[in-house]
Protein backbone atom coordinates (compact mmCIF):
# COMPACT_ATOMS: atom_id res chain seq x y z
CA UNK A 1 -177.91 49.26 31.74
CA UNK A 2 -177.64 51.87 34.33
CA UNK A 3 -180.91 51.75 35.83
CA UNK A 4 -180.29 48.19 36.24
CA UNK A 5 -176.95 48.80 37.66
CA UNK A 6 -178.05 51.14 40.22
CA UNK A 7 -181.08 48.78 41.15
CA UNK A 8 -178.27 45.82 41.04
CA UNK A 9 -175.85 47.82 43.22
CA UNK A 10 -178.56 48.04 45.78
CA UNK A 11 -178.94 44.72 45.70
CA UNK A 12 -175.50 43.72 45.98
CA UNK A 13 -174.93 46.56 48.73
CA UNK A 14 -177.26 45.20 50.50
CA UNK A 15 -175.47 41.56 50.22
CA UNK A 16 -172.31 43.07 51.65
CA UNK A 17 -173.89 44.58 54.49
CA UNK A 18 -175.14 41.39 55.39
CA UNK A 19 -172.14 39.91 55.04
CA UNK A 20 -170.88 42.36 57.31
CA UNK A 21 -172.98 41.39 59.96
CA UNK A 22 -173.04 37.63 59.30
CA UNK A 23 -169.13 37.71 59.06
CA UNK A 24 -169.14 39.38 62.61
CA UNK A 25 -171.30 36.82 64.00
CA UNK A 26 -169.14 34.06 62.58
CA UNK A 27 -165.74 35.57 63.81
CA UNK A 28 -167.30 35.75 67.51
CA UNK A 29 -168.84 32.57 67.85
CA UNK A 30 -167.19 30.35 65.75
CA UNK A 31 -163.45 31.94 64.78
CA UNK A 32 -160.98 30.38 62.23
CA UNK A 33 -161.43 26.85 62.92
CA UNK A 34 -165.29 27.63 62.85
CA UNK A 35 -164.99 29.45 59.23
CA UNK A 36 -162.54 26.50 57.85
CA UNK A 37 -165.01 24.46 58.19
CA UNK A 38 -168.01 26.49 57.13
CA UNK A 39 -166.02 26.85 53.91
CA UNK A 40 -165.51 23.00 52.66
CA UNK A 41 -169.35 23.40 53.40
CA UNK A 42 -169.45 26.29 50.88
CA UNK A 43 -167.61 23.93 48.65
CA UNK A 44 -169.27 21.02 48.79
CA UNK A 45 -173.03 22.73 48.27
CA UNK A 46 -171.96 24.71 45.11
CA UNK A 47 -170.90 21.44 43.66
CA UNK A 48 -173.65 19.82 44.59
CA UNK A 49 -176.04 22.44 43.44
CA UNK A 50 -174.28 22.29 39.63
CA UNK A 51 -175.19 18.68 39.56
CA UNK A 52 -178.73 19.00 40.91
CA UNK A 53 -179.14 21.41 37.76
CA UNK A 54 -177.36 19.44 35.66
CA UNK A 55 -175.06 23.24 35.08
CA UNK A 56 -178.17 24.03 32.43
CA UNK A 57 -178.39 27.80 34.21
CA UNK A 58 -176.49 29.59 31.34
CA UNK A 59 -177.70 27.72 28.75
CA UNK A 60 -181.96 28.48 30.26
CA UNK A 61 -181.48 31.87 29.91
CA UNK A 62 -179.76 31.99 26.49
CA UNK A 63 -182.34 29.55 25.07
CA UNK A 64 -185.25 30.97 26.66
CA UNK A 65 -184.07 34.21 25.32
CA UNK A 66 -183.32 33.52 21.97
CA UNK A 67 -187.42 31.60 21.86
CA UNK A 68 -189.45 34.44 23.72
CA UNK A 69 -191.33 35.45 20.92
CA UNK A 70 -192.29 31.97 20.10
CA UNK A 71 -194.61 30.33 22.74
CA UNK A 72 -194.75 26.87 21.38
CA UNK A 73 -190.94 26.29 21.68
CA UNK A 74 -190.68 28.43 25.54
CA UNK A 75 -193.27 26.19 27.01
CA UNK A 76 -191.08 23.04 25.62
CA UNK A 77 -188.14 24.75 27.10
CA UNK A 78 -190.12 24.98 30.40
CA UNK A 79 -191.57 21.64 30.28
CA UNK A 80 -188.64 19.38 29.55
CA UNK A 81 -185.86 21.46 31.74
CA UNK A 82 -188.48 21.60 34.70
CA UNK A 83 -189.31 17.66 34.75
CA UNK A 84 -185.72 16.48 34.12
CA UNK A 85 -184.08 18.74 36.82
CA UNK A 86 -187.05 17.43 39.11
CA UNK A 87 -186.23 14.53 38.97
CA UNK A 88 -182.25 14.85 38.95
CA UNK A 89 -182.74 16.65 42.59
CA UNK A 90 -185.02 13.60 43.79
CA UNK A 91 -182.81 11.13 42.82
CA UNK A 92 -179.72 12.69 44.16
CA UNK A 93 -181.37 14.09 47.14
CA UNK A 94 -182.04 10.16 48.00
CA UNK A 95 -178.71 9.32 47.56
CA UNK A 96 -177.11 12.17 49.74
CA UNK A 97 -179.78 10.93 52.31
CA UNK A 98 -178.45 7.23 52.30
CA UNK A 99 -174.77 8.20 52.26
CA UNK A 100 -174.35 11.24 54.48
CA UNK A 101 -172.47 9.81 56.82
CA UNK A 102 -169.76 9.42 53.76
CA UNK A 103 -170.07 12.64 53.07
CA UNK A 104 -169.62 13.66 56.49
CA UNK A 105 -166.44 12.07 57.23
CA UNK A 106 -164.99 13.40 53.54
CA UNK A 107 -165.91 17.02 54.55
CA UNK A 108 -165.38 17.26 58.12
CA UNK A 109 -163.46 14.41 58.83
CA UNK A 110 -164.00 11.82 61.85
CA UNK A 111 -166.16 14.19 63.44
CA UNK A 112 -169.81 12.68 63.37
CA UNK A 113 -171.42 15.32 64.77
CA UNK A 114 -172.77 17.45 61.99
CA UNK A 115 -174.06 13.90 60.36
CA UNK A 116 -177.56 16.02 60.42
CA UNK A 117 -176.57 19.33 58.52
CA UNK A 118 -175.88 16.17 55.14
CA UNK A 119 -179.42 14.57 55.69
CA UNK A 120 -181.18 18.36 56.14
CA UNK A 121 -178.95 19.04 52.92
CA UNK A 122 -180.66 16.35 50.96
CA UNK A 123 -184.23 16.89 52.20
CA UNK A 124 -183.69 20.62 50.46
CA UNK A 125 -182.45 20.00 47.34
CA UNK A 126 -184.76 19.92 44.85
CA UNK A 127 -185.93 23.30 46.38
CA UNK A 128 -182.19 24.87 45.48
CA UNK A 129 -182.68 23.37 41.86
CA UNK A 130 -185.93 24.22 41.19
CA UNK A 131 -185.19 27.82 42.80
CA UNK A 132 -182.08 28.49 39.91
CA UNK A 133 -184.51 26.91 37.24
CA UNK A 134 -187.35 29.73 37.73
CA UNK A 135 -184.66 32.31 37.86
CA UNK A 136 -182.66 31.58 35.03
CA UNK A 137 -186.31 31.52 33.08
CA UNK A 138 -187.33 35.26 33.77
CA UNK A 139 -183.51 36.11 33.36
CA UNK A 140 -183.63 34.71 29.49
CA UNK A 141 -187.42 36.75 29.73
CA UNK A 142 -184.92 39.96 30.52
CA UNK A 143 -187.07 40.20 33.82
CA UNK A 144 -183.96 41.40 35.05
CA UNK A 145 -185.34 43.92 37.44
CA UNK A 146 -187.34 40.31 39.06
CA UNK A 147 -184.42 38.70 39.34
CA UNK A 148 -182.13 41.29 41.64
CA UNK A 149 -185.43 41.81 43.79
CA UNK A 150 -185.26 37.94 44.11
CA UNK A 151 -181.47 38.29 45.46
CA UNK A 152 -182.75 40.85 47.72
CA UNK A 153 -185.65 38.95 49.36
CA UNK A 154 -182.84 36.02 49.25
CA UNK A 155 -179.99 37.77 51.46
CA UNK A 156 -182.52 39.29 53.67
CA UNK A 157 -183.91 35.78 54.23
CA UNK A 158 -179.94 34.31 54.73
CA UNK A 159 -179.34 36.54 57.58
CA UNK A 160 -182.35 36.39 59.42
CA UNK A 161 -181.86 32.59 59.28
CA UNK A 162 -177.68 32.60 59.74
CA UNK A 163 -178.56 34.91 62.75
CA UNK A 164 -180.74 32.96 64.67
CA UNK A 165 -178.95 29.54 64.11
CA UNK A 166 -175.23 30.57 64.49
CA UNK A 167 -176.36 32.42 68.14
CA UNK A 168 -178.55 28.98 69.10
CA UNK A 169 -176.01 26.64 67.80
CA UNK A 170 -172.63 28.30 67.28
CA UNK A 171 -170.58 26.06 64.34
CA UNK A 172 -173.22 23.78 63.42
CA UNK A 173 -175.73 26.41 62.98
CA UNK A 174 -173.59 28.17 60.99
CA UNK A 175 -173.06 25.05 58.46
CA UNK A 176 -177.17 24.50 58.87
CA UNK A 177 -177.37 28.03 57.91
CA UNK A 178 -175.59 27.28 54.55
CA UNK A 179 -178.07 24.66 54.02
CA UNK A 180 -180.99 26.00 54.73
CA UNK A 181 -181.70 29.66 53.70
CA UNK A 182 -181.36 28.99 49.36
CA UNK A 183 -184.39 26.42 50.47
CA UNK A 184 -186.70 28.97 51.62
CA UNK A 185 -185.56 31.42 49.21
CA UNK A 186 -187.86 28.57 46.87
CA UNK A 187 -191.13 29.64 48.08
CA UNK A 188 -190.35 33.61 47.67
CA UNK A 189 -189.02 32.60 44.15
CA UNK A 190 -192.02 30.28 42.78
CA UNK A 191 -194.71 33.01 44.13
CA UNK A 192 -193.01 35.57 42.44
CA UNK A 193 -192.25 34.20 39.52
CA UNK A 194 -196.17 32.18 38.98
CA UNK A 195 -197.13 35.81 38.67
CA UNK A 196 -195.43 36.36 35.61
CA UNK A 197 -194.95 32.69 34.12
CA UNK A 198 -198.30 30.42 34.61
CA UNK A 199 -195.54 27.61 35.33
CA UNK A 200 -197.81 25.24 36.38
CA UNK A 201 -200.27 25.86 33.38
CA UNK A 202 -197.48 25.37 30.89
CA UNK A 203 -195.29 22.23 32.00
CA UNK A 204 -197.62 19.08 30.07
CA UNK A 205 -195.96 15.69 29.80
CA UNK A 206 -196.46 15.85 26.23
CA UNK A 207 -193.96 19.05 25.67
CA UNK A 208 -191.40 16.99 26.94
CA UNK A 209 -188.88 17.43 23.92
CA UNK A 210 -185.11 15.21 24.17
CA UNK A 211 -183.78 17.37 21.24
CA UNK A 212 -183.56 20.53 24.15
CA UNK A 213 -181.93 18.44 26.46
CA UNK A 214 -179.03 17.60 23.23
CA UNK A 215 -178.70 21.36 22.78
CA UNK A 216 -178.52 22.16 26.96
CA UNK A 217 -175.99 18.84 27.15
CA UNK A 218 -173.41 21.54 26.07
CA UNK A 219 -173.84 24.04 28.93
CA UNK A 220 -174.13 21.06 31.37
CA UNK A 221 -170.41 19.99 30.48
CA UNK A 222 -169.08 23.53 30.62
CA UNK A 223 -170.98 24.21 34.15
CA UNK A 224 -170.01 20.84 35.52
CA UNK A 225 -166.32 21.75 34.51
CA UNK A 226 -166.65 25.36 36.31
CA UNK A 227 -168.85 24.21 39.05
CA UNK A 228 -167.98 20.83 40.50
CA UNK A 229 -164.19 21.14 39.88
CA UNK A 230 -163.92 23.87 40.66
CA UNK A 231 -165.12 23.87 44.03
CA UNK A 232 -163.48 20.09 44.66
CA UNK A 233 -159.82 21.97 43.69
CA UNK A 234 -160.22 24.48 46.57
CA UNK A 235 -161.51 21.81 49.16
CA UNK A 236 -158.44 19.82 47.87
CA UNK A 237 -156.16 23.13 48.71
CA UNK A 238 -157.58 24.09 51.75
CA UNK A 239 -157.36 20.63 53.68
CA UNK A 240 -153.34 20.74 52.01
CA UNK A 241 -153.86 23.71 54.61
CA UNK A 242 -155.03 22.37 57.21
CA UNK A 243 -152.57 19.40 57.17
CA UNK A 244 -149.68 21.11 56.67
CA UNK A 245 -150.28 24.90 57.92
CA UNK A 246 -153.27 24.27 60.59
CA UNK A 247 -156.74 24.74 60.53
CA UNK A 248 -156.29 28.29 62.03
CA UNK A 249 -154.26 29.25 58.47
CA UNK A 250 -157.01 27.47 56.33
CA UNK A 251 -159.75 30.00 58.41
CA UNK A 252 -158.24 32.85 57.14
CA UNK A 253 -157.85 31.85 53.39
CA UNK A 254 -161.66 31.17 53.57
CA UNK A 255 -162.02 34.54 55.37
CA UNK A 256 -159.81 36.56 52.81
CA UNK A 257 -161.98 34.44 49.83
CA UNK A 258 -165.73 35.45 51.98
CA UNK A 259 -164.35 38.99 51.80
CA UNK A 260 -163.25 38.67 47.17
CA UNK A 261 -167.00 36.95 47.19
CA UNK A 262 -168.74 39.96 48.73
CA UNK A 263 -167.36 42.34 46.56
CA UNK A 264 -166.73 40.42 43.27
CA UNK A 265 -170.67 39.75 43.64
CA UNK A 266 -171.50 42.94 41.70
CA UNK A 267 -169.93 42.19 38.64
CA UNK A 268 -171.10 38.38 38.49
CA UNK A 269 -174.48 39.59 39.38
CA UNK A 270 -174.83 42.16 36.33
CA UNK A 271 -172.43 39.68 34.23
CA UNK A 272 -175.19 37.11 34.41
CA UNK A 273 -178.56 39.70 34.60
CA UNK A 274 -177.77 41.64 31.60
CA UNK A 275 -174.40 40.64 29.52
CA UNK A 276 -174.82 36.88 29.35
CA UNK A 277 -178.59 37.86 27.06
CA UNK A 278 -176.75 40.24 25.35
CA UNK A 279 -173.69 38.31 24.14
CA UNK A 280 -176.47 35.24 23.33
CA UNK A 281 -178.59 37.58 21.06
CA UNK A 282 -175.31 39.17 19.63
CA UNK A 283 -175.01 37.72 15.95
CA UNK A 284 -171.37 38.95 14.51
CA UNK A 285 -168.03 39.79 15.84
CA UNK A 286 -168.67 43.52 15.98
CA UNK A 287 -171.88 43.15 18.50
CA UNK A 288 -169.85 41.09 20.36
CA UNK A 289 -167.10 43.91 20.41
CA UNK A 290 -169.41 46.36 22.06
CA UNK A 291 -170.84 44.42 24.26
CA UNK A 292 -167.27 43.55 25.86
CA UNK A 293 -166.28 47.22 25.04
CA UNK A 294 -168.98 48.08 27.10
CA UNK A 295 -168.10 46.07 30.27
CA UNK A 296 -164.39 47.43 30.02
CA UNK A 297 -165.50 50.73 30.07
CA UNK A 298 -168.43 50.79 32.64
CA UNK A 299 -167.55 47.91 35.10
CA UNK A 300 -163.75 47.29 34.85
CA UNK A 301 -162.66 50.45 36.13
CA UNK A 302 -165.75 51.20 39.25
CA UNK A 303 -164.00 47.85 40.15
CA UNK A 304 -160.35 48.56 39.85
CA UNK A 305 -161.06 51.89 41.93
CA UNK A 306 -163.54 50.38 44.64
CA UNK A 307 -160.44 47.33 45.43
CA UNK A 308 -157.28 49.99 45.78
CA UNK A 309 -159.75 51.25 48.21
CA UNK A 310 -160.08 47.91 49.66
CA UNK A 311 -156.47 47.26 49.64
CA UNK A 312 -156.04 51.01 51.48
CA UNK A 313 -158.52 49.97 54.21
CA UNK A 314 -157.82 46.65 55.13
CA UNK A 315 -156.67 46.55 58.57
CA UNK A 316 -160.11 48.46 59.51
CA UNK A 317 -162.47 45.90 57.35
CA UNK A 318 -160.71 43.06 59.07
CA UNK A 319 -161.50 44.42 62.70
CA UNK A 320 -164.99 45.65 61.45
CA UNK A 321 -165.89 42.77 59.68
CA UNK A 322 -164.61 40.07 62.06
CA UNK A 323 -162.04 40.26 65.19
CA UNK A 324 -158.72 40.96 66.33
CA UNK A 325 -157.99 37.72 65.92
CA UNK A 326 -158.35 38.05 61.97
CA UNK A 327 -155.53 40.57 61.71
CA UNK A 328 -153.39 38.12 59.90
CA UNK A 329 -155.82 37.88 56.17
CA UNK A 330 -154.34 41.88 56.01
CA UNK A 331 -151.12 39.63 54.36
CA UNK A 332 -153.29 38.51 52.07
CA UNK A 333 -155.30 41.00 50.47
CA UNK A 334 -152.57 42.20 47.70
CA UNK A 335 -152.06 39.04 46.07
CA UNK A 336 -155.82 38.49 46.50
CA UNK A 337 -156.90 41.66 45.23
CA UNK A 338 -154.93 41.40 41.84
CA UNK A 339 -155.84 38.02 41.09
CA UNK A 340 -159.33 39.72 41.39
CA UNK A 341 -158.45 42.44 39.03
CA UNK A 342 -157.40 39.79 36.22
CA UNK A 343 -160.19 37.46 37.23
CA UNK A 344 -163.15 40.54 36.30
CA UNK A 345 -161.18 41.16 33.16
CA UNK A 346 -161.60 37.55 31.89
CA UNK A 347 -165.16 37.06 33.47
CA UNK A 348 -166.57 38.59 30.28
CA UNK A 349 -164.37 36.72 27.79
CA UNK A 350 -165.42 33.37 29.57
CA UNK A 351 -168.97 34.07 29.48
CA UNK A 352 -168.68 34.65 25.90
CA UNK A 353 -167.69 30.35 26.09
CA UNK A 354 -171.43 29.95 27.07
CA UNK A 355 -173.21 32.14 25.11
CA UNK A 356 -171.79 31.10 21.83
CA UNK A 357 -171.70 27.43 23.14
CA UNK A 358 -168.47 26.82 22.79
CA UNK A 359 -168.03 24.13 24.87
CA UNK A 360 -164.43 22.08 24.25
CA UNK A 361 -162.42 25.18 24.23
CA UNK A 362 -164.48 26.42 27.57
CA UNK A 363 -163.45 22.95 29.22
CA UNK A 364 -159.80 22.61 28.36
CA UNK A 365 -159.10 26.28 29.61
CA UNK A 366 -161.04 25.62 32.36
CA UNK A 367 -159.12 22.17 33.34
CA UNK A 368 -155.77 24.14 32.48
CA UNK A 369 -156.48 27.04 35.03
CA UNK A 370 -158.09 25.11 37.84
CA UNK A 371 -154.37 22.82 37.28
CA UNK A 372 -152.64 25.88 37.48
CA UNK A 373 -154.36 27.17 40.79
CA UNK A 374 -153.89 23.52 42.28
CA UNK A 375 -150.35 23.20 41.78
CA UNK A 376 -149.29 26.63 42.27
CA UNK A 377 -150.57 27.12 45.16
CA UNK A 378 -149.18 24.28 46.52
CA UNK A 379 -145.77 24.72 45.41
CA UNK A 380 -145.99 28.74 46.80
CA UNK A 381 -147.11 27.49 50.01
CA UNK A 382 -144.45 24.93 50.59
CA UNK A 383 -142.17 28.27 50.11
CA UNK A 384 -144.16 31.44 51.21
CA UNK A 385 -147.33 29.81 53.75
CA UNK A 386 -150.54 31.09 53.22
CA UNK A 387 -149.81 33.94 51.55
CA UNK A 388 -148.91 31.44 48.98
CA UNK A 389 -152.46 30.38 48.13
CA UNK A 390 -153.54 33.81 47.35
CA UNK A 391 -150.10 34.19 45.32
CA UNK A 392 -151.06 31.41 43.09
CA UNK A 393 -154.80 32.64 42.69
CA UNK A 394 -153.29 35.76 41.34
CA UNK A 395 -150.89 34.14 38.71
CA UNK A 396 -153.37 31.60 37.67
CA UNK A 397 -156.39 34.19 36.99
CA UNK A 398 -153.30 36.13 34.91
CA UNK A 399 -152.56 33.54 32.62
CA UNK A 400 -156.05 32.31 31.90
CA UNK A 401 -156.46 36.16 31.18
CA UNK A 402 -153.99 35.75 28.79
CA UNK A 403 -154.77 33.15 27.26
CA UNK A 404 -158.89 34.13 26.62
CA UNK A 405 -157.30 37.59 25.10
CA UNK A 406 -155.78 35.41 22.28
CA UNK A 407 -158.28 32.81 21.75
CA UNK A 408 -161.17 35.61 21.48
CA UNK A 409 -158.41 37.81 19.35
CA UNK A 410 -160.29 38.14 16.79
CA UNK A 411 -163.38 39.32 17.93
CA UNK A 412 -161.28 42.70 18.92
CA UNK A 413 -159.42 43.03 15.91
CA UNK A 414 -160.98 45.06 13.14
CA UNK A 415 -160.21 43.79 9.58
CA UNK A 416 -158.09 46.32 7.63
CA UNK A 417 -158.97 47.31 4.56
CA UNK A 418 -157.19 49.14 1.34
């Protein structure tokens, strides 16, 4: 675990310094409107991304994890999740085509004049599926090592590409940006990933198996939940924003949420890499105990340190990272950075939801806790302004802590005996 950690806290080093540089570029040349906008972008893609792959990410790796051994039942795996999700991304890639102007005007409003960055969008999507399908294959391998040098290749190729479009194009070449860097990531991804999987050798028409896509259905509801949701609630929040605070308030909500991304990216990284395989393979209640005793000890605590750092240096981040103009996200870090804290302690109880499959009590805690977020943070904005979103991110990741501590109760409690 620590070898991988160090390799993974390169990688996700590396992330943050280009977000450091990206961020800087976006302050200059496109401000607070300009980042507003780049996040309903943000928003709208991850969604879109979850449906293109049908949310079967999670359930890949613990499938193809659980059948390495057996070749007969991995190349079925291969076959019928690579064919369906090819097709899924043609289909909807056609119909984002045909009604991007929609989309455009439910995004960005009446503004018609990033109509293009929707029909680029659909052109590249079955690259962003297929991209997440050969990575969530060597992940279930436990390629792991593969898969951060993937997200490295991947973040150098976002900034070289965010560079040169957001100083040609300002705003719309930062939302192009978005849109087109996970494409090319696709061709790093399939060449590196031929040379350990003979993909093309394995997928035959006649492996096609339904029976996989029954057992996957269940991760697809749970991701869909998570995913698509998820992503809709905060859109739904940050034009409540806009209308009511100004888009200027709504840029530095998204800029206070770049900043939890770039930093909560090392424990979703090593969350997904190495703890997601191990809670699939674990088989009783006392595996599973280590396995989260293990995260609480290792990961919770690096994090809990590294953020009252954070907290400590936030008026020099905010002029280092973007401008002057930024000075007022400082309000927001608090309230951010303790919803944070709860959210990494319940990241490992809610992964347990898809390794063990268990998908009805992953979607009502899910719907409860996205409600929660939604109508908190309205009701704490109406009576403390933006400092209310982050105020109701912070109470909402609380109680879903909560409540994950005493549904998986019993996994920590150690029978008694006399």
């Amino acid at each position: 675990m620590f070898k991988i950690t160090s390799l993974n806290s390169f990688s996700v080093a590396l992330k943050i310094g280009i977000g450091l540089i990206t961020s800087k570029i976006l302050a200059i040349f496109v401000g607070p409107n300009g980042m507003a906008l780049v996040g309903n972008l943000r928003n709208f893609s991850t969604s879109l991304e979850t449906i293109c792959t049908l949310g079967f990410q999670n359930g890949i790796v613990k499938y193809t994890a659980e059948n390495e051994q057996s070749k007969t039942k991995l190349h079925k795996i291969i076959t019928t999740v690579f064919i369906t999700m090819l097709c899924i991304a043609v289909f909807l890639s056609s119909i984002l085509f045909l009604t991007a102007y929609y989309w455009n005007y439910k995004i960005f409003g009446s503004n018609t004049g990033y109509l293009l960055v929707f029909k680029v969008l659909a052109l590249v999507l079955p690259g962003y599926g297929l991209s997440i399908f050969f990575i969530a294959v060597i992940n279930g391998l436990g390629k792991f090592k593969k898969v951060i040098w993937i997200n490295i290749i991947g973040n150098i190729i976002g900034l070289l590409t965010s560079i040169f479009l957001i100083l040609q194009f300002k705003t719309i070449g930062a939302l192009m940006s978005i849109v087109i860097a996970p494409a090319l990531l696709f061709l790093i991804t399939f060449y590196l990933v031929q040379k350990e999987i003979q993909f093309l050798q394995i997928i035959k028409l006649h492996l096609f198996d339904f029976k996989i896509l029954k057992n996957l259905s269940s991760y697809s509801l749970m991701a869909l939940v998570s995913s698509v949701f998820g992503p809709f609630v905060f859109l739904a929040i940050r034009n409540h924003i806009i209308q009511n605070l100004g888009i200027d308030e709504a840029g530095y909500w998204e800029t206070m949420t770049r900043i939890s991304t770039y930093y909560l990216m090392f424990v979703s990284t090593i969350l997904s890499v190495y703890f997601l395989p191990k809670l699939a393979k674990a088989e009783n209640n006392l595996e599973t105990r280590k396995v989260f005793l293990q995260y609480y000890k290792f990961i919770l605590p690096v994090f809990v340190l590294a953020v009252t750092i954070l907290y400590f240096l936030r008026h020099f981040i905010i002029q280092l990272l973007f401008t002057k103009d930024f000075l007022p996200v400082t309000d927001l870090f608090f309230w951010q950075l303790l919803g944070d804290v709860f959210k990494v302690c319940s990241l490992i109880l809610g992964y347990q939801f898809f390794a063990k499959k268990k998908t009805s009590a992953f979607i009502l805690t899910e719907l409860f806790s996205l409600a929660i977020l939604y109508f908190f943070s309205l009701y704490f904005i109406k009576m403390y302004g933006i400092e209310g979103v982050v105020m109701g991110y912070a109470l909402d990741n609380f109680i879903y802590f909560i409540l994950l501590l005493f549904y998986f109760r019993s996994v920590f409690l150690r029978k008694i005996r006399f």
